[in-house]
Protein backbone atom coordinates (compact mmCIF):
# COMPACT_ATOMS: atom_id res chain seq x y z
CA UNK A 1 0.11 19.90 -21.51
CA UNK A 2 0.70 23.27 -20.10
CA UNK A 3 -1.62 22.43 -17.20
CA UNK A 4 1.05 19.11 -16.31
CA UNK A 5 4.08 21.64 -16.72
CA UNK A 6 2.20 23.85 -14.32
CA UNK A 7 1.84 21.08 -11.77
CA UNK A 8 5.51 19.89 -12.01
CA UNK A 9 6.85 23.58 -11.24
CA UNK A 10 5.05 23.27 -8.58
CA UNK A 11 6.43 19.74 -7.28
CA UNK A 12 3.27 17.74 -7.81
CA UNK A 13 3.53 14.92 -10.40
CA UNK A 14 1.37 12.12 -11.07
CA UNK A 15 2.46 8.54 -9.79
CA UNK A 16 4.27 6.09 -11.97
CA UNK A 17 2.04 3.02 -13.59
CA UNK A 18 4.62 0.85 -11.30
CA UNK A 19 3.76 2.97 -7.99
CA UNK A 20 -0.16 2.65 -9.03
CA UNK A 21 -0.12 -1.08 -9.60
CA UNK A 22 1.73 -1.60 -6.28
CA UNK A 23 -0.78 0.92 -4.34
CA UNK A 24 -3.87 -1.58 -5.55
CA UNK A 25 -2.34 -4.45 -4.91
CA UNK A 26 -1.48 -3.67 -1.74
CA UNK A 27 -4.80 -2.52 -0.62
CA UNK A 28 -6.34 -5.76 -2.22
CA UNK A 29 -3.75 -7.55 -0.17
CA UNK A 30 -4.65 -5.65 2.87
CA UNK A 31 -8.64 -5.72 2.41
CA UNK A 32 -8.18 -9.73 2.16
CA UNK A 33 -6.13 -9.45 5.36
CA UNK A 34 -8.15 -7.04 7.16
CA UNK A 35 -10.98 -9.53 6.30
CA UNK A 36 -9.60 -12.79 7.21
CA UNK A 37 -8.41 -10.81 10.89
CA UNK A 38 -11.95 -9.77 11.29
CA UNK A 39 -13.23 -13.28 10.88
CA UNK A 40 -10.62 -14.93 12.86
CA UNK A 41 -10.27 -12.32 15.50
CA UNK A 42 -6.75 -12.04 15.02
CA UNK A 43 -5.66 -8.59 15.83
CA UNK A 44 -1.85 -8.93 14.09
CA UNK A 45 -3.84 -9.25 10.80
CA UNK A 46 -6.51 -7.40 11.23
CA UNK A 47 -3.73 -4.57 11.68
CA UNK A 48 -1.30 -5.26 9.41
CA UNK A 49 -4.29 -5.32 6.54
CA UNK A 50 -5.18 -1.63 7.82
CA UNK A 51 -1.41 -0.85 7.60
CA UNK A 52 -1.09 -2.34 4.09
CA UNK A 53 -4.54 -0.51 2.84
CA UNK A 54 -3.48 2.88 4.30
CA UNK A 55 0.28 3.20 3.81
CA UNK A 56 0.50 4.12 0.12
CA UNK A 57 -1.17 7.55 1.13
CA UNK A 58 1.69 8.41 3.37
CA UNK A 59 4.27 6.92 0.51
CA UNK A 60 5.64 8.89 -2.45
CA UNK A 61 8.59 6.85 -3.36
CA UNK A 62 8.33 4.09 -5.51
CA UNK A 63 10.61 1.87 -4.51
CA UNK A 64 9.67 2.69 -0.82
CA UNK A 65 6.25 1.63 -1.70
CA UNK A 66 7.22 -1.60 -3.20
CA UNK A 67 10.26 -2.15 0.04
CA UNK A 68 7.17 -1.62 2.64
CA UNK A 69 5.02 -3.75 0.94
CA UNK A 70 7.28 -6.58 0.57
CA UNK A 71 8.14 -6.49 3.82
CA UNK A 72 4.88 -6.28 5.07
CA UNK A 73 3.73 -9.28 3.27
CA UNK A 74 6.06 -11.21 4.73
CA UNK A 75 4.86 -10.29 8.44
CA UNK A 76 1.55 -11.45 7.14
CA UNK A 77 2.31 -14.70 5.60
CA UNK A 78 4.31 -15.74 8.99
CA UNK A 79 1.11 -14.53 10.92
CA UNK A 80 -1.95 -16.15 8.86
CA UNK A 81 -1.78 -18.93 10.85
């Protein structure tokens, strides 16, 4: 416990259970796009999977996580076709 108090002082804390569930599912969501891009040679999804995969290391918000990936999702549903 004293080692998590030591951490916090510092301004690192560990992510929310919300934050980690949207970081997988997001990169699942981006692998399967990066994939289908790849096979289709679509560049828009091949792109927008490595944006999905890779954004939740440059994200520390929660709700910006969740905001980005929405909206990102929807770019991909218009495009998988």
């Amino acid at each position: 416990m004293d080692e998590i108090k030591n951490l916090e002082s510092l301004g690192l804390v560990l992510p929310s259970p919300s934050y980690i569930v949207g970081a997988i599912l997001f990169g699942i969501i981006g692998y399967v796009a990066f994939r289908r891009g790849r096979k289709t040679m679509s560049p828009a999804l091949t792109w927008t999977g490595v944006v999905l995969m890779g954004y939740p290391y440059a994200v520390s918000q929660t709700w910006l996580l969740w905001v980005v990936g929405a909206g990102l999702c929807g770019w991909l549903y218009t495009q998988w076709n």
